[in-house]
C-alpha atoms as a PDB file:
ATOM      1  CA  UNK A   1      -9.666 -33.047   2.495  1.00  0.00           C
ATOM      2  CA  UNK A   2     -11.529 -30.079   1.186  1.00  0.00           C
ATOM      3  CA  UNK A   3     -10.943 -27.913   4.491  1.00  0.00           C
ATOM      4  CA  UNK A   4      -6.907 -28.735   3.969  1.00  0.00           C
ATOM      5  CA  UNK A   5      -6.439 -27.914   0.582  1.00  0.00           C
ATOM      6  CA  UNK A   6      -8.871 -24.977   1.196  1.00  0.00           C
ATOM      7  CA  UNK A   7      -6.906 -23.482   3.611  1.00  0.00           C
ATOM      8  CA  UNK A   8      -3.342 -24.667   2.083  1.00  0.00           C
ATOM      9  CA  UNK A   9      -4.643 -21.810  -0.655  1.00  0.00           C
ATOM     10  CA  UNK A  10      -5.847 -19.717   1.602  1.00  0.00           C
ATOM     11  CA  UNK A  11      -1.974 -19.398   3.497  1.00  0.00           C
ATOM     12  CA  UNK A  12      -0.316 -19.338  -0.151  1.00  0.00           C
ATOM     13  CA  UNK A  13      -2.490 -16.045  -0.989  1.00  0.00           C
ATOM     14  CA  UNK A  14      -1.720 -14.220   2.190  1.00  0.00           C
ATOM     15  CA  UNK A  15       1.990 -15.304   1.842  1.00  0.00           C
ATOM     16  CA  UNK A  16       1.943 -13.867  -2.060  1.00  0.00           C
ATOM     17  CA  UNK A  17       0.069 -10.753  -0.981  1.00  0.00           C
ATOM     18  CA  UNK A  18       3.160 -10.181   1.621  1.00  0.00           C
ATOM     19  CA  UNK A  19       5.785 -10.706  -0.636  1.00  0.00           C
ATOM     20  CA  UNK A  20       3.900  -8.349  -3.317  1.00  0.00           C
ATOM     21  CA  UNK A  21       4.259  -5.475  -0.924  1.00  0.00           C
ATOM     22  CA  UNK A  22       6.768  -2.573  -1.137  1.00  0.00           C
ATOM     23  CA  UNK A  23       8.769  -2.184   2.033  1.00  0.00           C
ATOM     24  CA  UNK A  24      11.257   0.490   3.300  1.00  0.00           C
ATOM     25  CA  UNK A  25      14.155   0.628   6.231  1.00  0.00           C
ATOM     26  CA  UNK A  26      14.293   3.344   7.938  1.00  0.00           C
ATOM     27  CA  UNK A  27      18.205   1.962   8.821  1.00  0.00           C
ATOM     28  CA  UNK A  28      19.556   5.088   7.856  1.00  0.00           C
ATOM     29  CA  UNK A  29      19.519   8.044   6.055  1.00  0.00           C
ATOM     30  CA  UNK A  30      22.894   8.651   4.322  1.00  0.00           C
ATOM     31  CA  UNK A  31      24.456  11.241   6.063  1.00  0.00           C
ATOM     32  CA  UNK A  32      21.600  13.883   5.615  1.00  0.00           C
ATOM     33  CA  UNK A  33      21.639  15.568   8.621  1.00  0.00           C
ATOM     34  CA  UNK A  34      18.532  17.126  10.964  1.00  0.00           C
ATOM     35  CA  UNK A  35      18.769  19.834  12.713  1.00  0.00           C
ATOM     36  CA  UNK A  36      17.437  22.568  15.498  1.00  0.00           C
ATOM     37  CA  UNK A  37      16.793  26.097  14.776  1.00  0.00           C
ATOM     38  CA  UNK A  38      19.490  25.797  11.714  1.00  0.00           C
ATOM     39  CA  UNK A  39      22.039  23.860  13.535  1.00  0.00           C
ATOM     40  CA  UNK A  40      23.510  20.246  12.716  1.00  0.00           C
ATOM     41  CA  UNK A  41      21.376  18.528  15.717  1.00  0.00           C
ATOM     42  CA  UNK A  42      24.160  15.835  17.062  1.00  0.00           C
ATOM     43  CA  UNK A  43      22.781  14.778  20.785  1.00  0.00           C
ATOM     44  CA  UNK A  44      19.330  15.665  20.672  1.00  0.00           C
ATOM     45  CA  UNK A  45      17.426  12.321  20.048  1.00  0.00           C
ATOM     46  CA  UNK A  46      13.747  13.090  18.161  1.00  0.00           C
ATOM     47  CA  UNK A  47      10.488  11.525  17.313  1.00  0.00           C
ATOM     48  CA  UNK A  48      10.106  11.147  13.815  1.00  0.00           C
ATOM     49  CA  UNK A  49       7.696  10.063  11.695  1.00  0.00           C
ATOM     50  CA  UNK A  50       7.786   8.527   7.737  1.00  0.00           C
ATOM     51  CA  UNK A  51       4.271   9.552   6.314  1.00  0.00           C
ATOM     52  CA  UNK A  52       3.669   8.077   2.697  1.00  0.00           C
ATOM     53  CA  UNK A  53       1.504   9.454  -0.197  1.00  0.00           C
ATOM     54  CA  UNK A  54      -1.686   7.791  -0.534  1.00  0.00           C
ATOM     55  CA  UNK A  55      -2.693   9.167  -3.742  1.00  0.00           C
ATOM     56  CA  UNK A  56      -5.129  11.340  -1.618  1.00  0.00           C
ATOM     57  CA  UNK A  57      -2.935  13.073   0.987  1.00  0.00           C
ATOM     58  CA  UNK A  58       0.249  11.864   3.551  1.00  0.00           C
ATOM     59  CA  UNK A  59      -0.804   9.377   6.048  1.00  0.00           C
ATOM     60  CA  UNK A  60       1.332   7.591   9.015  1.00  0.00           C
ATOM     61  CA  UNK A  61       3.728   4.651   7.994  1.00  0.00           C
ATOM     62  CA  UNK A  62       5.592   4.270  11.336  1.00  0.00           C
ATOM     63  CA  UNK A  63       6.042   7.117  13.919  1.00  0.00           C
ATOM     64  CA  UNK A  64       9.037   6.769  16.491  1.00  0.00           C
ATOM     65  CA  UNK A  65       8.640   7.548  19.527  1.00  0.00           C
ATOM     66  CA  UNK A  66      11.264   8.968  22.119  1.00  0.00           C
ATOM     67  CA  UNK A  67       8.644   7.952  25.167  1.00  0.00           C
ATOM     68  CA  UNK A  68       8.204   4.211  23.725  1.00  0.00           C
ATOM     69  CA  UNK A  69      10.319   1.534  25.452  1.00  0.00           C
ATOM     70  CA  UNK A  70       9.746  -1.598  23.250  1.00  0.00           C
ATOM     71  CA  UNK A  71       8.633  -2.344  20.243  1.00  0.00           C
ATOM     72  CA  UNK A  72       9.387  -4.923  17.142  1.00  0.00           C
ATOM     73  CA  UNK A  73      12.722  -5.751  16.322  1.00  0.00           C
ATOM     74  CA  UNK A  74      13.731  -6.967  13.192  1.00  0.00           C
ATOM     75  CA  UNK A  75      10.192  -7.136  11.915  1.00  0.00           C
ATOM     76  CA  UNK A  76       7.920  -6.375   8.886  1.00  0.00           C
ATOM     77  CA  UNK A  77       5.540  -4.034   9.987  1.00  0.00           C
ATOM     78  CA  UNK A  78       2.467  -2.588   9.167  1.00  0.00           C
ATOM     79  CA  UNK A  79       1.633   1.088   8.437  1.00  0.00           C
ATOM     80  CA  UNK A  80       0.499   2.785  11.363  1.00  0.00           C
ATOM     81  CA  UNK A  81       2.812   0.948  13.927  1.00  0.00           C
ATOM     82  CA  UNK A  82       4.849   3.230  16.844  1.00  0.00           C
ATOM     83  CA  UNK A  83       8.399   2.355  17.340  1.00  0.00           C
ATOM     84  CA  UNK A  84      11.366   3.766  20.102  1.00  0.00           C
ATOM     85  CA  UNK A  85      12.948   5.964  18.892  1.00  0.00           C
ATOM     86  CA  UNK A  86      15.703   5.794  20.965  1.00  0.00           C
ATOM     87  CA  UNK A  87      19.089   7.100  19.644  1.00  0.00           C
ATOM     88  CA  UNK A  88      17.603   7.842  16.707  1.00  0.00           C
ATOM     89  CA  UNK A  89      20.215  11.163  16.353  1.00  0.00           C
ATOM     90  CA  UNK A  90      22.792   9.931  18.561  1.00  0.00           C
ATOM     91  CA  UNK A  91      23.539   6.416  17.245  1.00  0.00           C
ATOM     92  CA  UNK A  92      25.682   7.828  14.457  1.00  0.00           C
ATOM     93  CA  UNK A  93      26.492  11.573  16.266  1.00  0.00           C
ATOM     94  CA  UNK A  94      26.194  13.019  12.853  1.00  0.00           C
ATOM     95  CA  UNK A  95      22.527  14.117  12.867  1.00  0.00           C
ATOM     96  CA  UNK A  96      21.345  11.376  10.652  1.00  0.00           C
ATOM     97  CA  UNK A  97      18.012   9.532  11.369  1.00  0.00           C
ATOM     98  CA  UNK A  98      18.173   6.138  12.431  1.00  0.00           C
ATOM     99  CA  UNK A  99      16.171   3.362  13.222  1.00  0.00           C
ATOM    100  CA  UNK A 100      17.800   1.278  15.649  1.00  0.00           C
ATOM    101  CA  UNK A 101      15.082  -1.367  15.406  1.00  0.00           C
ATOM    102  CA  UNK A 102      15.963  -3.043  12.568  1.00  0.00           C
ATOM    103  CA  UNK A 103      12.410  -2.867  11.119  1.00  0.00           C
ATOM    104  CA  UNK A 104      11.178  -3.154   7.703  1.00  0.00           C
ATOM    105  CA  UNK A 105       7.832  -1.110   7.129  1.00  0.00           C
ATOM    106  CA  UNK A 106       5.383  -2.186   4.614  1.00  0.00           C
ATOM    107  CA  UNK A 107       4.239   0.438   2.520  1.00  0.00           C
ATOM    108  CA  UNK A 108       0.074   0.667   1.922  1.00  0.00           C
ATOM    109  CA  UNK A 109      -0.998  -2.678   2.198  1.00  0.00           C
ATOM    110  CA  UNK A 110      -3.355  -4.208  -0.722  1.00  0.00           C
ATOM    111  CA  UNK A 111      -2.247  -0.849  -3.065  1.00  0.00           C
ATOM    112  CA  UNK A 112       0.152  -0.994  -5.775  1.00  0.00           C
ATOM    113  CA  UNK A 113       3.300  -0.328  -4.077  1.00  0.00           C
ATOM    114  CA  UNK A 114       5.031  -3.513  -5.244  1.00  0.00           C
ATOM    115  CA  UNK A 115       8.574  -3.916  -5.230  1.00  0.00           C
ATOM    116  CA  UNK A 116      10.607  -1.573  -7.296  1.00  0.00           C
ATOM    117  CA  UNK A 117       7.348   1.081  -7.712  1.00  0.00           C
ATOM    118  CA  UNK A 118       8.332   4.493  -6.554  1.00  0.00           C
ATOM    119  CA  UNK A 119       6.461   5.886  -3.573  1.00  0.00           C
ATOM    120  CA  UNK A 120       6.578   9.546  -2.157  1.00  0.00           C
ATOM    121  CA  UNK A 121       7.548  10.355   1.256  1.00  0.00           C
ATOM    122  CA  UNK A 122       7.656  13.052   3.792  1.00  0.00           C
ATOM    123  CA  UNK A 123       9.312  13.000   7.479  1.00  0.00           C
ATOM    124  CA  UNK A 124       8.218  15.021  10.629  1.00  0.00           C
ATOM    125  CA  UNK A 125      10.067  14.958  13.232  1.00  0.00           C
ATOM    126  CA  UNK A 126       9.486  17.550  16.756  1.00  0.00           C
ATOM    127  CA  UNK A 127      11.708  17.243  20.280  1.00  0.00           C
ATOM    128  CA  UNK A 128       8.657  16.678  23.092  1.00  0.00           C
ATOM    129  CA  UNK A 129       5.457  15.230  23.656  1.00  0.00           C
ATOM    130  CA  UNK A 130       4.145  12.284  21.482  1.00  0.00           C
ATOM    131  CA  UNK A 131       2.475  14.612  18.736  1.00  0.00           C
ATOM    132  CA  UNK A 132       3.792  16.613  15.953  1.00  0.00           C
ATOM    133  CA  UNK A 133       1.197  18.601  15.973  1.00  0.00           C
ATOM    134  CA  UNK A 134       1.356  19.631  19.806  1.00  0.00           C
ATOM    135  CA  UNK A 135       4.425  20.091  20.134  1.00  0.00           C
ATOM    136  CA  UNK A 136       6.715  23.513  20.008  1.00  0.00           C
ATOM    137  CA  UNK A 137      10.204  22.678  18.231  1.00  0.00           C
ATOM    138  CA  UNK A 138       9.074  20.985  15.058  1.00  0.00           C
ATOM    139  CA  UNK A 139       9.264  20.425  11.528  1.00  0.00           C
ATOM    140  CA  UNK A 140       8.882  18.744   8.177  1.00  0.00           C
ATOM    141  CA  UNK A 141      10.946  17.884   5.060  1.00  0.00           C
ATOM    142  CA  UNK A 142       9.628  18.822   1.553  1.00  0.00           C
ATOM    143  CA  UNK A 143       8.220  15.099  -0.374  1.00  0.00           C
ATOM    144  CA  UNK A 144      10.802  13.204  -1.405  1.00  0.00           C
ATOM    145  CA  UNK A 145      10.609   9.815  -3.426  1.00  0.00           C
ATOM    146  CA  UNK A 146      12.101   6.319  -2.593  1.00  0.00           C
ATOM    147  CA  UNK A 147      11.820   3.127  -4.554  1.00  0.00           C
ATOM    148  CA  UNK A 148      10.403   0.158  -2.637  1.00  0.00           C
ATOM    149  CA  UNK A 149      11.917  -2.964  -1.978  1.00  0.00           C
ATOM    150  CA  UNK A 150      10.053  -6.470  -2.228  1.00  0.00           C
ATOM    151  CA  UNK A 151       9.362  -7.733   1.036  1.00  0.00           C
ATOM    152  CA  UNK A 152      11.625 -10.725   0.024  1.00  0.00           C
ATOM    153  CA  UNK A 153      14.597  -8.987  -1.218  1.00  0.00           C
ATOM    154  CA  UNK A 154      17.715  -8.975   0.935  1.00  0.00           C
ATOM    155  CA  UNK A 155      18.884  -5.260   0.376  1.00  0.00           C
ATOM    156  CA  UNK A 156      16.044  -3.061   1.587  1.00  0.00           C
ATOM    157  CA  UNK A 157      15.440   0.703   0.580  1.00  0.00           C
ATOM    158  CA  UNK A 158      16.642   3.340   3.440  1.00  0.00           C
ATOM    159  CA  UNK A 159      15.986   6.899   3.150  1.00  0.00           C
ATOM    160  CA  UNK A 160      18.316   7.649   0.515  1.00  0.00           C
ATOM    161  CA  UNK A 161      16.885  10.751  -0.914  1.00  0.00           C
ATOM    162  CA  UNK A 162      15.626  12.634   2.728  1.00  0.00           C
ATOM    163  CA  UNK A 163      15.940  16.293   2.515  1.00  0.00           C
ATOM    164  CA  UNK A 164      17.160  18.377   5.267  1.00  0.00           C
ATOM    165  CA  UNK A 165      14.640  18.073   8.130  1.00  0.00           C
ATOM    166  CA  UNK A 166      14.871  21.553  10.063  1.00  0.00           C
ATOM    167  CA  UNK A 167      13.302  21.396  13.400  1.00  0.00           C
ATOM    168  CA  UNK A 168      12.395  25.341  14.583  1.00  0.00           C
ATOM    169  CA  UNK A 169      10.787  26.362  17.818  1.00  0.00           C
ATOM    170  CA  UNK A 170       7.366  27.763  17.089  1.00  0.00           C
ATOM    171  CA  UNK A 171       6.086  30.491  19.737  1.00  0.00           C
ATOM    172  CA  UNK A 172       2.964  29.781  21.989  1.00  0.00           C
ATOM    173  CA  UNK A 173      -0.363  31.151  21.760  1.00  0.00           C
ATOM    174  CA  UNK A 174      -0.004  33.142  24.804  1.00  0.00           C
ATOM    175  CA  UNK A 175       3.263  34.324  23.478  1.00  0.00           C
ATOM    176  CA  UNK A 176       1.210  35.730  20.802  1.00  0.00           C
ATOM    177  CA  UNK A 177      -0.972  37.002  23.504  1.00  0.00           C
ATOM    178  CA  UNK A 178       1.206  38.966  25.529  1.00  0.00           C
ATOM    179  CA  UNK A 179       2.767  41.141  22.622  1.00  0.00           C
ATOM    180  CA  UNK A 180      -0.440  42.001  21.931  1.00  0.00           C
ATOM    181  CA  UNK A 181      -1.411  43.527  25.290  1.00  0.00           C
ATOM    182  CA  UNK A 182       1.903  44.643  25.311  1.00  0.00           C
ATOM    183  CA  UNK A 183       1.332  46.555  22.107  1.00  0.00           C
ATOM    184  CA  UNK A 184      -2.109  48.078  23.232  1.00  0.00           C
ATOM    185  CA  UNK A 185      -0.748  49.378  26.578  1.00  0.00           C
ATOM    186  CA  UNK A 186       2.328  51.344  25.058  1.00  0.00           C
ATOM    187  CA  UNK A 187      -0.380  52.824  22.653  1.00  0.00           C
ATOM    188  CA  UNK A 188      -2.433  53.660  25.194  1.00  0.00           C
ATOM    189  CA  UNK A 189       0.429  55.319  27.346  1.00  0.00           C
ATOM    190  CA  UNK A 190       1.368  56.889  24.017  1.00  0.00           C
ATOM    191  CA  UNK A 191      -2.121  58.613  23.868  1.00  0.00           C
ATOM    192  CA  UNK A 192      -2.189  59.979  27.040  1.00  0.00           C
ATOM    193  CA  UNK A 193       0.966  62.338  26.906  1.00  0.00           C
ATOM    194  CA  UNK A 194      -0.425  63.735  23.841  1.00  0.00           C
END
């Protein structure tokens, strides 16, 4: 009789932790647009990712990925989960992120990000590999803030307040590289007609 009751508790705390948590939808972001090298990005899908503000730094909610086929649908999910990001741009043609997943992320479990507290947010997003920091085209908004839903309530926060998110192309190393050698053989060609 002890165990049941015991563990009776023991599923009513983890189900009031749950419902304690802030979440977030990432079904949307309101018509603020992304785009590529300063242009409205239309039919380009991206991987994104929603980073929150631990108090000590930005760290990964959910990153979606262009390369992922499945994932949850229609789920709470934890921080640090990978998602498809499949039409993700081209869902709404406009350039506005969406999640086509239907997901609701929970935002840092066991911290005290209940509903209705106000978190701070950033969003990278970049056009190939599964990285942001490897890739070439990429970029990031500037923090933004978002109040948190309950995990319980029926109208979940989406990304109301996302800045622009301006993807650029940054130039290789070698890139780098060869304007240099470049630059040291017209000197030295410069040198020898004086």
């Amino acid at each position: 009789m002890k165990k049941v009751i015991l563990t009776a508790l023991a599923a009513a705390g983890v189900a009031g932790i749950s419902y304690g948590q802030g979440v977030i939808s990432a079904d949307g972001s309101l018509g603020v647009k992304s785009e590529i090298n300063g242009v409205v990005n239309t039919t380009q899908d991206i991987n994104w990712e929603i980073l929150y503000n631990t108090g000590s730094g930005f760290t990964p909610l959910v990153t979606f990925l262009l390369s992922q086929a499945s994932g949850n649908s229609g789920a709470l999910v934890l921080p640090g989960s990978t998602e498809p990001a499949a039409s993700d741009i081209t869902f709404n043609g406009d350039g506005s992120l969406y999640d086509a997943n239907g997901n609701t992320y929970e935002v840092i479990p066991g911290a005290s990000y209940a509903g209705g507290t106000v978190a701070s947010f950033e969003v990278e997003g970049w056009t190939a590999g599964n990285s942001y920091a490897s890739a070439s085209t990429k970029g990031i908004t500037a923090s933004f803030t978002e109040t948190v839903n309950a995990a319980s309530s029926p109208t979940l926060t989406v990304l109301n307040n996302l800045p622009l998110l301006n993807l650029t192309s940054v130039p290789e190393p070698a890139s780098f590289a060869l304007a240099g050698l470049g630059m040291a053989s017209l000197l030295a060609f410069r040198r020898r007609r004086s």
